[in-house]
PDB file of N, CA and C in Angstrom:
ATOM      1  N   UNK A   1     128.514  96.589  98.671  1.00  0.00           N
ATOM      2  CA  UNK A   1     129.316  95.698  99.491  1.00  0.00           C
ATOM      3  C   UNK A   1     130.676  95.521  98.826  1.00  0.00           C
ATOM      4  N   UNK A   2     131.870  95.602  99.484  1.00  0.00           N
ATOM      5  CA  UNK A   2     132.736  95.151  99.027  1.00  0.00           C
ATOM      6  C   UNK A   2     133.661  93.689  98.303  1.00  0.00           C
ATOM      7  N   UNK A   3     134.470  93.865  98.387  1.00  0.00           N
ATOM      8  CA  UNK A   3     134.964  92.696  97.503  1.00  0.00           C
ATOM      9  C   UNK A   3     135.764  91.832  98.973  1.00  0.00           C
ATOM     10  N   UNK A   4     135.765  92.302  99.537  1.00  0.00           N
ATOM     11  CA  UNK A   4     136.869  91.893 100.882  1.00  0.00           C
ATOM     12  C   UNK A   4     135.920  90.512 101.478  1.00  0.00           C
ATOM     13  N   UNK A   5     136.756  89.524 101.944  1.00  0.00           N
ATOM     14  CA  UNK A   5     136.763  88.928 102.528  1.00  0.00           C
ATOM     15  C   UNK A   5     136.550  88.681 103.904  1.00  0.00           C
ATOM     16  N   UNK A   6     135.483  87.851 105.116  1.00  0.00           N
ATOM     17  CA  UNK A   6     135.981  87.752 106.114  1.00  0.00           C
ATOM     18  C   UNK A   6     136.376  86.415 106.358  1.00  0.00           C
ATOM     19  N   UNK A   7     136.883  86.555 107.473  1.00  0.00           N
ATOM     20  CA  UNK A   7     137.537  85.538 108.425  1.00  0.00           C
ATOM     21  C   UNK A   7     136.137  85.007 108.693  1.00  0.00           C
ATOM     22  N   UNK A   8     136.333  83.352 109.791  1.00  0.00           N
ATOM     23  CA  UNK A   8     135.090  82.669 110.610  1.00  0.00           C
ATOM     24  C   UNK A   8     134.841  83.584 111.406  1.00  0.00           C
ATOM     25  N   UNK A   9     136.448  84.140 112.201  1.00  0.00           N
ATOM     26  CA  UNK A   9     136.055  84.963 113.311  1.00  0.00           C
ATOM     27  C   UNK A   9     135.410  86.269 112.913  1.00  0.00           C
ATOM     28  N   UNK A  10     135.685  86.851 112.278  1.00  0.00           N
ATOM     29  CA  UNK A  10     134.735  88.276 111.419  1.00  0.00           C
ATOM     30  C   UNK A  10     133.674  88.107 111.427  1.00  0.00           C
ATOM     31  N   UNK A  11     133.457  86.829 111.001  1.00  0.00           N
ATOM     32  CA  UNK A  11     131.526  86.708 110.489  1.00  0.00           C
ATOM     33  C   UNK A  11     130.992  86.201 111.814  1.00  0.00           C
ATOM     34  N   UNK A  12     131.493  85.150 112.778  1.00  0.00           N
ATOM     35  CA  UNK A  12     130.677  85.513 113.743  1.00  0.00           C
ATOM     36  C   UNK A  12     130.446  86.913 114.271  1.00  0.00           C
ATOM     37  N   UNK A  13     131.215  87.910 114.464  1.00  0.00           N
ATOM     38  CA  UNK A  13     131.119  88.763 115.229  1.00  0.00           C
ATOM     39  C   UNK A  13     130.141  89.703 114.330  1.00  0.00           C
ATOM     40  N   UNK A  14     130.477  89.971 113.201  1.00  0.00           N
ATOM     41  CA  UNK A  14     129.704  90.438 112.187  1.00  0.00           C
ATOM     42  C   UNK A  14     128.135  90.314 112.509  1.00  0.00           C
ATOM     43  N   UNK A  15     127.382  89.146 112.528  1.00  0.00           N
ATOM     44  CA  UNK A  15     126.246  88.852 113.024  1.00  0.00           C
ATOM     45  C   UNK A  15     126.014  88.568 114.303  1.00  0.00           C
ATOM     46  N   UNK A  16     126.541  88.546 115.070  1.00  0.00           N
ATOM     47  CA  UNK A  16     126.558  88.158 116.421  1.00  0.00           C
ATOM     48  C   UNK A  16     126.009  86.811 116.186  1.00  0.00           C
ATOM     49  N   UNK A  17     126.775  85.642 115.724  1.00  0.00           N
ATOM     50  CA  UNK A  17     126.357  84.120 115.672  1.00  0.00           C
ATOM     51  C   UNK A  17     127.563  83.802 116.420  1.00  0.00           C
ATOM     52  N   UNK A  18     127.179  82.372 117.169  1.00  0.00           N
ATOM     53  CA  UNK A  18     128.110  81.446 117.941  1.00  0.00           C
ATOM     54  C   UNK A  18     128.825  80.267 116.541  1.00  0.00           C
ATOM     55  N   UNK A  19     130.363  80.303 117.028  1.00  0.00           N
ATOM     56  CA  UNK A  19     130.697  79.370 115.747  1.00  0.00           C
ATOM     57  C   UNK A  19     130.168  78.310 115.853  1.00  0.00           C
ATOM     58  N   UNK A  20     129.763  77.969 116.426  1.00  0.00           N
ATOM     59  CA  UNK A  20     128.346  76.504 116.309  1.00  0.00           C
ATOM     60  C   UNK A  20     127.220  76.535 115.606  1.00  0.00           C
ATOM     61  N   UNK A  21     127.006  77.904 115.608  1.00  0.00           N
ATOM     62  CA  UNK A  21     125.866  78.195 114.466  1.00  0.00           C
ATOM     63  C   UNK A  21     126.409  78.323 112.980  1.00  0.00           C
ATOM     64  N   UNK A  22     127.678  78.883 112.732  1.00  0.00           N
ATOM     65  CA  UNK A  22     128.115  79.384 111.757  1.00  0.00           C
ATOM     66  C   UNK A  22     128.671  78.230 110.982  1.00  0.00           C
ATOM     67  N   UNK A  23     129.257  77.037 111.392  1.00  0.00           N
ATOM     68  CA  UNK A  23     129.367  75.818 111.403  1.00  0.00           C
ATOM     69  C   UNK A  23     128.300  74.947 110.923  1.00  0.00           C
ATOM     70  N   UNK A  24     127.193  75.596 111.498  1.00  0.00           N
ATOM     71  CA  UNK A  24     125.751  74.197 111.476  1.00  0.00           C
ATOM     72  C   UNK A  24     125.260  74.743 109.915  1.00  0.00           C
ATOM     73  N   UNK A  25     125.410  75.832 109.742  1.00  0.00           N
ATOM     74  CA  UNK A  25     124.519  76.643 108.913  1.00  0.00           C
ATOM     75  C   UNK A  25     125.733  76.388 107.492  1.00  0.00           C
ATOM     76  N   UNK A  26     126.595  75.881 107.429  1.00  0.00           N
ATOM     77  CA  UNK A  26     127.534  75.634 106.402  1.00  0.00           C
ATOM     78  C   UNK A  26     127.132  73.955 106.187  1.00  0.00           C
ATOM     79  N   UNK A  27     127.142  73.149 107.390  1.00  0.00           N
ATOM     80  CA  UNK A  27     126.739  71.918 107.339  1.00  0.00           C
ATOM     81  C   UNK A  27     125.428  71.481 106.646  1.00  0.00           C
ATOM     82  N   UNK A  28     124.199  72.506 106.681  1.00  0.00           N
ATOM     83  CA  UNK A  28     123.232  72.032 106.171  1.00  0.00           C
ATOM     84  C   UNK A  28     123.333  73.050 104.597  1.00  0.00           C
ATOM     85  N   UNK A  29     124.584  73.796 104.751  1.00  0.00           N
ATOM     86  CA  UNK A  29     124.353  73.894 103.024  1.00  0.00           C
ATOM     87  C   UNK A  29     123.871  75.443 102.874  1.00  0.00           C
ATOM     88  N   UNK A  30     123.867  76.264 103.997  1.00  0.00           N
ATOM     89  CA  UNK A  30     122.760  77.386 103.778  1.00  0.00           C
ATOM     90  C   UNK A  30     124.230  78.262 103.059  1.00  0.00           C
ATOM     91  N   UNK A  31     125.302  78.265 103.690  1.00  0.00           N
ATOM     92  CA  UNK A  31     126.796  78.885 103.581  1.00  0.00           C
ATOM     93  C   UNK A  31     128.192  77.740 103.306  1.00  0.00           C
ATOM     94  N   UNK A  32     128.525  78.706 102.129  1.00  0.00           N
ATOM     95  CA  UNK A  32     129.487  77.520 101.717  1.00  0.00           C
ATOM     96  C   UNK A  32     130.802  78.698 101.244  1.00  0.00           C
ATOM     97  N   UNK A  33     131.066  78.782 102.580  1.00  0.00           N
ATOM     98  CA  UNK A  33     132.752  79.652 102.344  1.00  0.00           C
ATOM     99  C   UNK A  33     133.788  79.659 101.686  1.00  0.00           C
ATOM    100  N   UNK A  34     135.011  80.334 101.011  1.00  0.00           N
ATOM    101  CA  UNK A  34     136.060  79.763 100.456  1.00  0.00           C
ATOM    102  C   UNK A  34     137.237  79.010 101.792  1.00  0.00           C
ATOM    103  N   UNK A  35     137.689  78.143 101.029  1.00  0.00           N
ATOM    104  CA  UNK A  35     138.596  77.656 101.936  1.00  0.00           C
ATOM    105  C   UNK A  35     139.797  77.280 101.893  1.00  0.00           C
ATOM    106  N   UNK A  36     140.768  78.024 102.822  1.00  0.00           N
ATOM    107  CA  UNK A  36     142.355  77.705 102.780  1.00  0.00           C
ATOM    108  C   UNK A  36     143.228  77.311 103.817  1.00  0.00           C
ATOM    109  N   UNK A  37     143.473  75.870 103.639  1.00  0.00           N
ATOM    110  CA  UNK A  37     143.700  74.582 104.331  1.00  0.00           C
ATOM    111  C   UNK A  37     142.546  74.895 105.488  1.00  0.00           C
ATOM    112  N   UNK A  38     143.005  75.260 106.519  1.00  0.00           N
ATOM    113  CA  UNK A  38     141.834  74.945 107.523  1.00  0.00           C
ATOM    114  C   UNK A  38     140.901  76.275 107.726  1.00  0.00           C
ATOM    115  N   UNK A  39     141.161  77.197 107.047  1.00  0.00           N
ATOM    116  CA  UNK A  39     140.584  78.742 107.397  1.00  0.00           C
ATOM    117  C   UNK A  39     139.698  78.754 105.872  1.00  0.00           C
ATOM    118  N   UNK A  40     138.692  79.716 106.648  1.00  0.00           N
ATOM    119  CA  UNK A  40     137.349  79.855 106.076  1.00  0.00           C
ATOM    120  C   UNK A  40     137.271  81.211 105.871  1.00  0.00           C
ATOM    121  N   UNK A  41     136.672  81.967 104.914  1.00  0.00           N
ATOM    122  CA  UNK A  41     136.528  82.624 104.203  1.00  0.00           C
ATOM    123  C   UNK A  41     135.546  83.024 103.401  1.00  0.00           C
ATOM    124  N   UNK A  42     134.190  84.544 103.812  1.00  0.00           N
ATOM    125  CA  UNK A  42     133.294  84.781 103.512  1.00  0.00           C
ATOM    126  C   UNK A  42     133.279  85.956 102.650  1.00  0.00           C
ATOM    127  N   UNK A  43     133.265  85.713 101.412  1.00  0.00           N
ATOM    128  CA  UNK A  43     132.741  86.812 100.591  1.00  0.00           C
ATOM    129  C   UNK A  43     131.949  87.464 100.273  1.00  0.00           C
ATOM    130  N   UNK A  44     131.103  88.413  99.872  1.00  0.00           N
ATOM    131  CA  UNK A  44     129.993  89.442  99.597  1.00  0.00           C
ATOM    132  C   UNK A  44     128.897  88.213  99.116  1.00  0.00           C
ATOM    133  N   UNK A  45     129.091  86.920  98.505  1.00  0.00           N
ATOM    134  CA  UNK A  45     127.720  86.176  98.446  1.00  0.00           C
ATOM    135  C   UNK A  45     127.492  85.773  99.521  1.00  0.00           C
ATOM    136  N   UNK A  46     128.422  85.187 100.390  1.00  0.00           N
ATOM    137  CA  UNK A  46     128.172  84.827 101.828  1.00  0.00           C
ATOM    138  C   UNK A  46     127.158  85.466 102.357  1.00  0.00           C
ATOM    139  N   UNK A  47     128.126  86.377 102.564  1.00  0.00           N
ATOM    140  CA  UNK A  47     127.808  87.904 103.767  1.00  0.00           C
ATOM    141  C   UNK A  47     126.232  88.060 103.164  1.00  0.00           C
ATOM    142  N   UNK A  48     125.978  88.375 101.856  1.00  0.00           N
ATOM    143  CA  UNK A  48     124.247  88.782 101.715  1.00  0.00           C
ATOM    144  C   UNK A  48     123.580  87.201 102.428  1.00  0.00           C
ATOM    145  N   UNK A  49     123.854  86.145 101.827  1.00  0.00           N
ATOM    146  CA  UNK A  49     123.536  85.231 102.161  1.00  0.00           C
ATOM    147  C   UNK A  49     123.007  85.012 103.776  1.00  0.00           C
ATOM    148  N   UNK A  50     123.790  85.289 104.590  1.00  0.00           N
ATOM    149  CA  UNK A  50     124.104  85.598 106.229  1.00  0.00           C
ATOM    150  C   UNK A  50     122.964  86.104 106.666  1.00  0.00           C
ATOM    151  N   UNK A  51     122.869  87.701 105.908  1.00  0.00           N
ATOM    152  CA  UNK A  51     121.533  88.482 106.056  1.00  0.00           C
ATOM    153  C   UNK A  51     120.088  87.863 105.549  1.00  0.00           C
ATOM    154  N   UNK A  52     119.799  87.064 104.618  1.00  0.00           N
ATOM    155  CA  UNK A  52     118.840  86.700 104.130  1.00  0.00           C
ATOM    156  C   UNK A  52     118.514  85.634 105.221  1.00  0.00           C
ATOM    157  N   UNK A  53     119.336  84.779 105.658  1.00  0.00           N
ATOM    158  CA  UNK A  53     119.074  83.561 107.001  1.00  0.00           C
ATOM    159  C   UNK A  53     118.489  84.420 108.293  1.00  0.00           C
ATOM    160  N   UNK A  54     119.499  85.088 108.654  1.00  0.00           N
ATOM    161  CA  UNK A  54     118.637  85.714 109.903  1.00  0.00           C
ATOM    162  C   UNK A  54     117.635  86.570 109.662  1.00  0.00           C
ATOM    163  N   UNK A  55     117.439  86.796 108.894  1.00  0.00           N
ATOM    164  CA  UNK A  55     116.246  87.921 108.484  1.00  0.00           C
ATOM    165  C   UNK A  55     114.927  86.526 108.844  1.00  0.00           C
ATOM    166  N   UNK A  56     115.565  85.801 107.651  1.00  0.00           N
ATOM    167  CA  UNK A  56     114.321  84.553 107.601  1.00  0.00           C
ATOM    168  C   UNK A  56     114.029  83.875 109.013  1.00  0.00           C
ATOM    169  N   UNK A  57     115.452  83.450 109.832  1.00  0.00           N
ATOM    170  CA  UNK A  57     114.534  82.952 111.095  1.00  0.00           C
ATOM    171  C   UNK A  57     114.071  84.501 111.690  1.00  0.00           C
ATOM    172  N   UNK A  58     114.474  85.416 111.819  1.00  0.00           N
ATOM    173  CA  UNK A  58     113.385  86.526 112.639  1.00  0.00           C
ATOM    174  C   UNK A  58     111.937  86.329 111.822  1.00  0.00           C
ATOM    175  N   UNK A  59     111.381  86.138 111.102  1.00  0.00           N
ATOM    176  CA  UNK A  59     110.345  86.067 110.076  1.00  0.00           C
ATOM    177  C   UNK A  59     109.672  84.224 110.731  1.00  0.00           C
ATOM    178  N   UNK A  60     110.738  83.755 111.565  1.00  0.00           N
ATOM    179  CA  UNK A  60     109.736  82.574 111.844  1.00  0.00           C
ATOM    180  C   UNK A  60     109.698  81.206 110.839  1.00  0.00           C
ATOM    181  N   UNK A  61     110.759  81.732 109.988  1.00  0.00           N
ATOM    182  CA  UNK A  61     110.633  80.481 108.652  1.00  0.00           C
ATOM    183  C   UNK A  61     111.953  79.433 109.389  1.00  0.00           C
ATOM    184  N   UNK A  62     111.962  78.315 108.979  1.00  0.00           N
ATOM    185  CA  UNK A  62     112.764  77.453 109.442  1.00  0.00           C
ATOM    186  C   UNK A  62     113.791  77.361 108.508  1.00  0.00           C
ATOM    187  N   UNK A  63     115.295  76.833 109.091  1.00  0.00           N
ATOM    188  CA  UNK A  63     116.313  76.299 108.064  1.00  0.00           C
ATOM    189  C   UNK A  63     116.000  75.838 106.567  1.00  0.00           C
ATOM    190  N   UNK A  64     115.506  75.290 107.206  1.00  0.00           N
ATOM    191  CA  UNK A  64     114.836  74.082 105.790  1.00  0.00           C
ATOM    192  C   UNK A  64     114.491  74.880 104.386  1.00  0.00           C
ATOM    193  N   UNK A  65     113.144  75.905 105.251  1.00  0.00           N
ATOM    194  CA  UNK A  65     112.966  76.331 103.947  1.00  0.00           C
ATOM    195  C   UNK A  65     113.417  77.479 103.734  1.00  0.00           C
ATOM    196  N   UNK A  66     114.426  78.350 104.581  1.00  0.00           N
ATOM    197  CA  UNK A  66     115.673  79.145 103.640  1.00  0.00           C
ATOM    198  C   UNK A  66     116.515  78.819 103.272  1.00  0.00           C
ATOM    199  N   UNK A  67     116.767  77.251 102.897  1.00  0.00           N
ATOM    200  CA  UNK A  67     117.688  76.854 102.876  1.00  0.00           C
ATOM    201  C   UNK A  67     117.484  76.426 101.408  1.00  0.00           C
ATOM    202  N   UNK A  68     115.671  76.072 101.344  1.00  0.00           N
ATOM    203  CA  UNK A  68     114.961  75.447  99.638  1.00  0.00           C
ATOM    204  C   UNK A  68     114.836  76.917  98.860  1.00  0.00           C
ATOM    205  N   UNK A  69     114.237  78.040  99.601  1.00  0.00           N
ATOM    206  CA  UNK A  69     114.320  79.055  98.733  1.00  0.00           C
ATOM    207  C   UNK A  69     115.787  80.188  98.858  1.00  0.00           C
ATOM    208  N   UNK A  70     116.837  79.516  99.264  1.00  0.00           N
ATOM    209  CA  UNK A  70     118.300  80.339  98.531  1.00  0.00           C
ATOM    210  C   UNK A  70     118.358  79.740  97.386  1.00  0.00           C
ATOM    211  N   UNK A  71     118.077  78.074  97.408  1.00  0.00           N
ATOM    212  CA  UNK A  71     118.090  76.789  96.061  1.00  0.00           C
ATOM    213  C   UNK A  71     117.595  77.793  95.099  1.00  0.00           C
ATOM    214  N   UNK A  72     116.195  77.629  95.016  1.00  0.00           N
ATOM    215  CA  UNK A  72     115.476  78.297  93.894  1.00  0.00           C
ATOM    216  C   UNK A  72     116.895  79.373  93.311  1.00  0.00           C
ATOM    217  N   UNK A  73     117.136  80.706  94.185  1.00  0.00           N
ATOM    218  CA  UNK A  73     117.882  81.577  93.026  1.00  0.00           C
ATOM    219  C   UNK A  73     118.978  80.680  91.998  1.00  0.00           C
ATOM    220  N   UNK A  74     119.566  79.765  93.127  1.00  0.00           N
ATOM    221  CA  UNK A  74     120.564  78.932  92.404  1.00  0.00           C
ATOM    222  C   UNK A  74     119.869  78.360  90.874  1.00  0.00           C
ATOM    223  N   UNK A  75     119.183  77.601  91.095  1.00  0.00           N
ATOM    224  CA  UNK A  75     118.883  77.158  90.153  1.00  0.00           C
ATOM    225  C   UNK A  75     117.388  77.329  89.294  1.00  0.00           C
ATOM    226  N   UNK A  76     116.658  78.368  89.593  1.00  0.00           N
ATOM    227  CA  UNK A  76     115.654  79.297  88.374  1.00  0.00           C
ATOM    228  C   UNK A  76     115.900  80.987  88.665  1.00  0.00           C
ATOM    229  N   UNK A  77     116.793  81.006  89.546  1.00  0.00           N
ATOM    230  CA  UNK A  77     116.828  82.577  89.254  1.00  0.00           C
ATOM    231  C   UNK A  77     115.840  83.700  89.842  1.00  0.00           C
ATOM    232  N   UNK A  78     116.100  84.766  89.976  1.00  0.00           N
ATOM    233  CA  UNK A  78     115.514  85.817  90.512  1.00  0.00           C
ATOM    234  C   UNK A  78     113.850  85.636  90.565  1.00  0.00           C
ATOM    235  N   UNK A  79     113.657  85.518  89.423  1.00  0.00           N
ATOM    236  CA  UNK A  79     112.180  85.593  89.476  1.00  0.00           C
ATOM    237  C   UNK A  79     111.444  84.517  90.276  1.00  0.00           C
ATOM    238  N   UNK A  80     111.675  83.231  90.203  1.00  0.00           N
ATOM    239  CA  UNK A  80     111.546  82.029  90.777  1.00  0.00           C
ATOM    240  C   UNK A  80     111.832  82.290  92.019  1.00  0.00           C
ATOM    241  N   UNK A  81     112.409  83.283  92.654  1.00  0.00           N
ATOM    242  CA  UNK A  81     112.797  83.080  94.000  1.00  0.00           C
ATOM    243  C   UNK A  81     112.240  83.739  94.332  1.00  0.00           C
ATOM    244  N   UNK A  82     111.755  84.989  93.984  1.00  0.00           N
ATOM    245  CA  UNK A  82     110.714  86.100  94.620  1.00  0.00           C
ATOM    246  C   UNK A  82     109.505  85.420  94.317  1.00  0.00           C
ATOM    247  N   UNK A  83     109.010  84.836  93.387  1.00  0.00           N
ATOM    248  CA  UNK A  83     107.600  84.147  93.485  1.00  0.00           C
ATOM    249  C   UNK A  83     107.110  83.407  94.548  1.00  0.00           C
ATOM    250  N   UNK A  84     108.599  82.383  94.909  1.00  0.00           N
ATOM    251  CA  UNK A  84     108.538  81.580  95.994  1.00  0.00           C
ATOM    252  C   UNK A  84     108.354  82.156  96.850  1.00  0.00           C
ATOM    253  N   UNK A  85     109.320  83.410  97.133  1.00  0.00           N
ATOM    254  CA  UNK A  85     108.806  84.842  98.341  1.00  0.00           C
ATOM    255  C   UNK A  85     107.804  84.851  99.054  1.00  0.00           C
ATOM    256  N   UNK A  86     107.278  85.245  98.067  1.00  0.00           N
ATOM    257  CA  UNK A  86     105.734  85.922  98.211  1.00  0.00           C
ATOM    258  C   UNK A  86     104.469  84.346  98.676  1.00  0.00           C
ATOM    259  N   UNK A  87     104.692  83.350  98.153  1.00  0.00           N
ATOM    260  CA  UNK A  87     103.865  82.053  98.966  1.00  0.00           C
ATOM    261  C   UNK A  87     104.561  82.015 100.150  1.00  0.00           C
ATOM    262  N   UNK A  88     105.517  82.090  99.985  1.00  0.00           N
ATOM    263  CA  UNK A  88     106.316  81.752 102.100  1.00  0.00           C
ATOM    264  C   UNK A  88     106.054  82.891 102.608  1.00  0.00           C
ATOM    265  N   UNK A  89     105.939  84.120 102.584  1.00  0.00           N
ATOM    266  CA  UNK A  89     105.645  85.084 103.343  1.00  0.00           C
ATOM    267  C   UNK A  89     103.673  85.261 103.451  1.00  0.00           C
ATOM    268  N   UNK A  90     103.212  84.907 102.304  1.00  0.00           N
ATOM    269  CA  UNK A  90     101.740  84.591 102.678  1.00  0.00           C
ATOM    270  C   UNK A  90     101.520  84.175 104.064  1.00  0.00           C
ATOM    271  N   UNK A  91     102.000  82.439 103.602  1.00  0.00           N
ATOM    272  CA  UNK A  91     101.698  81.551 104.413  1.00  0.00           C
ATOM    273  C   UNK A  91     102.271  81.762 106.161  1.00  0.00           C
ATOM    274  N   UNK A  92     103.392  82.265 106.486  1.00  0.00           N
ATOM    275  CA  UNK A  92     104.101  82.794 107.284  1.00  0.00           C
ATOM    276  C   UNK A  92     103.172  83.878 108.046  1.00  0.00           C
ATOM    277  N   UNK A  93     102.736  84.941 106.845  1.00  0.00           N
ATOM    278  CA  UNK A  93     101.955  86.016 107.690  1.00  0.00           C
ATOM    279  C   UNK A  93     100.541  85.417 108.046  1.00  0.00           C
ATOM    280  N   UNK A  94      99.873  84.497 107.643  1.00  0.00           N
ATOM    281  CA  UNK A  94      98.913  83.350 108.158  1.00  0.00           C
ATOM    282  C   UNK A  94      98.777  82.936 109.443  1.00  0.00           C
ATOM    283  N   UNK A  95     100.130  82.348 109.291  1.00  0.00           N
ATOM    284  CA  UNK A  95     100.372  81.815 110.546  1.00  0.00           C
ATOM    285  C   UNK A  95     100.967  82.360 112.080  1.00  0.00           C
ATOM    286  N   UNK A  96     101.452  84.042 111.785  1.00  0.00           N
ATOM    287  CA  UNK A  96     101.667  84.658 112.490  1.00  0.00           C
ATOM    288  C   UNK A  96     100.075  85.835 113.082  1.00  0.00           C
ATOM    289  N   UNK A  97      99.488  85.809 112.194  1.00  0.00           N
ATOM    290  CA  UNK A  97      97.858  86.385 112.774  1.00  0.00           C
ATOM    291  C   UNK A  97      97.053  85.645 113.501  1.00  0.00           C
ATOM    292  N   UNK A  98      97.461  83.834 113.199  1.00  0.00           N
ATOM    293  CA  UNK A  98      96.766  83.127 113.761  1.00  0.00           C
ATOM    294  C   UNK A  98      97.431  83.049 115.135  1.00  0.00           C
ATOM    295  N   UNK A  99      98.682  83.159 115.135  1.00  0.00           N
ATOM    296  CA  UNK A  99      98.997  82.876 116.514  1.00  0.00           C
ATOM    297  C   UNK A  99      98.938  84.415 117.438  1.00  0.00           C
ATOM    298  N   UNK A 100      99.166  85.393 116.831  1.00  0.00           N
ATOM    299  CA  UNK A 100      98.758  86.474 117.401  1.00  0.00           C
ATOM    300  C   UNK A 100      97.305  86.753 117.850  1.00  0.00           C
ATOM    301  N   UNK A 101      96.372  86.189 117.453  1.00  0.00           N
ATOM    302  CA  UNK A 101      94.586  86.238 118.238  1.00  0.00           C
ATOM    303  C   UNK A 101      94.882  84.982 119.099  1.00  0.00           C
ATOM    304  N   UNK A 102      95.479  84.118 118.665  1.00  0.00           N
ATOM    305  CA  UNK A 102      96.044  83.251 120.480  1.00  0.00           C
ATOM    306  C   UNK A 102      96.471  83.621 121.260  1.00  0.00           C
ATOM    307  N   UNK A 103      97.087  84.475 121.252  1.00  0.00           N
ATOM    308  CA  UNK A 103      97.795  85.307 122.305  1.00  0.00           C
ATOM    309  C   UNK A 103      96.957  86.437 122.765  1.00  0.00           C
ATOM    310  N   UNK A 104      96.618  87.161 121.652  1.00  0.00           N
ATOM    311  CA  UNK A 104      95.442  88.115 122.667  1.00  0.00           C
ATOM    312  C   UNK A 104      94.655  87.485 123.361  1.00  0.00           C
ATOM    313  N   UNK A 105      94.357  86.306 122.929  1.00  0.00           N
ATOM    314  CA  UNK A 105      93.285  85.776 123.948  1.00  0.00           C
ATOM    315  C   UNK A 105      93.408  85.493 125.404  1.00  0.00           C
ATOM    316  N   UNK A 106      94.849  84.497 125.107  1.00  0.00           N
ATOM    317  CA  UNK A 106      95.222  84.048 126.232  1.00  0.00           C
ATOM    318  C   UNK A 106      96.047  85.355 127.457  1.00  0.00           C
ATOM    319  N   UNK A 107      95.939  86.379 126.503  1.00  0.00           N
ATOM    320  CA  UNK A 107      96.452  87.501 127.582  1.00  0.00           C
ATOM    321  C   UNK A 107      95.062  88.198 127.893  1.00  0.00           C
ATOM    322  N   UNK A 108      93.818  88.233 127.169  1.00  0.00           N
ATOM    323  CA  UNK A 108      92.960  88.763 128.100  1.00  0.00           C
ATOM    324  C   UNK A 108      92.607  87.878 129.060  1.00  0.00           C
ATOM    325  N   UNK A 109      92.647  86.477 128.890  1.00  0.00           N
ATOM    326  CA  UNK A 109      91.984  85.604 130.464  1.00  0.00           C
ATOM    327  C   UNK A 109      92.856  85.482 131.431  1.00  0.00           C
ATOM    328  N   UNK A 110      94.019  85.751 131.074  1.00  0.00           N
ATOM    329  CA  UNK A 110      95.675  86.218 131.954  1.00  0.00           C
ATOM    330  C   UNK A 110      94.547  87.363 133.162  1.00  0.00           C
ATOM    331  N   UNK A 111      94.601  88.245 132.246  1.00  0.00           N
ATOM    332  CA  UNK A 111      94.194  90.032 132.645  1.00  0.00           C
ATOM    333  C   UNK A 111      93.344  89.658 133.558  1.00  0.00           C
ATOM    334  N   UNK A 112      91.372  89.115 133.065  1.00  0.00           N
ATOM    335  CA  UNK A 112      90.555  88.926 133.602  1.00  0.00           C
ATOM    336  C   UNK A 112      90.831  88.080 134.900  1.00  0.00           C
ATOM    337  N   UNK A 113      91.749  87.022 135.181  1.00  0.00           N
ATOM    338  CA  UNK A 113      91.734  86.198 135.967  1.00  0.00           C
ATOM    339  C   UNK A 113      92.897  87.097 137.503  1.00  0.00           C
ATOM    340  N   UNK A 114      93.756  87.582 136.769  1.00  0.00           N
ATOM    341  CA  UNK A 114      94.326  88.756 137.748  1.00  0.00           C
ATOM    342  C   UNK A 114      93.579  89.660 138.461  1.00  0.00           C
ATOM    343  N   UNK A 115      92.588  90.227 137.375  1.00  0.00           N
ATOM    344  CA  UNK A 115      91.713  91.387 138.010  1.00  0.00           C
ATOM    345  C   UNK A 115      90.847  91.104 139.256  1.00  0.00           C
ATOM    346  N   UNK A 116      90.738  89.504 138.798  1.00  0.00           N
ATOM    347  CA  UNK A 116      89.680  89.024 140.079  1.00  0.00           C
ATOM    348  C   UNK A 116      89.951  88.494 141.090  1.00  0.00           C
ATOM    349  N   UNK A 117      91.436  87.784 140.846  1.00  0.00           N
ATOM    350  CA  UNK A 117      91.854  87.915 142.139  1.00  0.00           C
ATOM    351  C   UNK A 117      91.947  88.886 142.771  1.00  0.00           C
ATOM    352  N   UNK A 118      92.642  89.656 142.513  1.00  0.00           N
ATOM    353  CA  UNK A 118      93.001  91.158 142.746  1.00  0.00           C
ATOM    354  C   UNK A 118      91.827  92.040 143.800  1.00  0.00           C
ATOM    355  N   UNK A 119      90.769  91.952 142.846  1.00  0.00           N
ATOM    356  CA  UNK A 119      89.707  91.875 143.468  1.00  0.00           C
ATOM    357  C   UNK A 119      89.097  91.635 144.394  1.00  0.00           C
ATOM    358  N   UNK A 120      88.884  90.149 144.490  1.00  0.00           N
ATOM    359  CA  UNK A 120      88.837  89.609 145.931  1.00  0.00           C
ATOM    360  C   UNK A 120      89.888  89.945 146.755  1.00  0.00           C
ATOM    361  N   UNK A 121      90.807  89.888 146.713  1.00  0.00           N
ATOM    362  CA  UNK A 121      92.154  90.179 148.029  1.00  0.00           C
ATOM    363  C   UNK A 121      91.634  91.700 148.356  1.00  0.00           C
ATOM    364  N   UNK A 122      91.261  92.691 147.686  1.00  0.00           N
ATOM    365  CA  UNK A 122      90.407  94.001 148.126  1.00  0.00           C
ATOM    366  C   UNK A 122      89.500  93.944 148.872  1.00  0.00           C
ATOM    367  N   UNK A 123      88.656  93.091 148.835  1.00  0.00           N
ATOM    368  CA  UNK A 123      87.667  92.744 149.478  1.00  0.00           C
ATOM    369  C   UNK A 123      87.425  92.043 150.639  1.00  0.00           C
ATOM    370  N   UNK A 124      88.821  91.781 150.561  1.00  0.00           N
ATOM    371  CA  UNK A 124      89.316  90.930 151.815  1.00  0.00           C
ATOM    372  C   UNK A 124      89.201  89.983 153.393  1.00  0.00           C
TER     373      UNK A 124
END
């Protein structure tokens, strides 16, 4: 990654975020830009930073806690933060198997309940 700088407007477009997001996500601390008088300014910690958030909500984890485990690198460092990793992605992939056999379920009685209508209207 380079050394270059973006603009607010760069980095929204960069990620495809609304400056309301890019804004909220500085407000709770996740991104903390350089700043000159009113213009904002994202450097290569940003920018990885950026990627590690949306990665994490696609993954289903909330603000909160990418917001506690960016903390960790800050303050214990690499190792501390991949340890933390690996319990949030446990627990995460837990909770994504559990809700995935909810969903098969509720899409086979979807299926079954189609078929029989379906059915009957054949029978007509």
């Amino acid at each position: 990654m380079s050394d270059q700088r973006l603009s607010f407007k760069e980095m929204c477009a960069r990620f495809d975020v609304t400056p309301r997001t890019l804004r909220y996500y500085e407000y709770i601390e996740l991104l903390s830009p350089e700043r000159e008088g009113r213009a904002r300014f994202y450097g290569p910690r940003e920018v990885a930073r950026m990627v590690l958030i949306l990665r994490g909500r696609r993954f289903g984890f909330s603000l909160e806690e990418i917001r506690q485990w960016l903390e960790i690198y800050e303050e214990k460092g690499t190792r501390a933060q991949l340890e933390a990793w690996i319990e949030m992605a446990d627990r995460q992939l837990d909770e994504l198997k559990s809700e995935h056999t909810r969903l098969a379920e509720t899409i086979r009685e979807l299926q079954k309940l189609r078929d029989d209508v379906a059915a009957d209207l054949a029978q007509g």
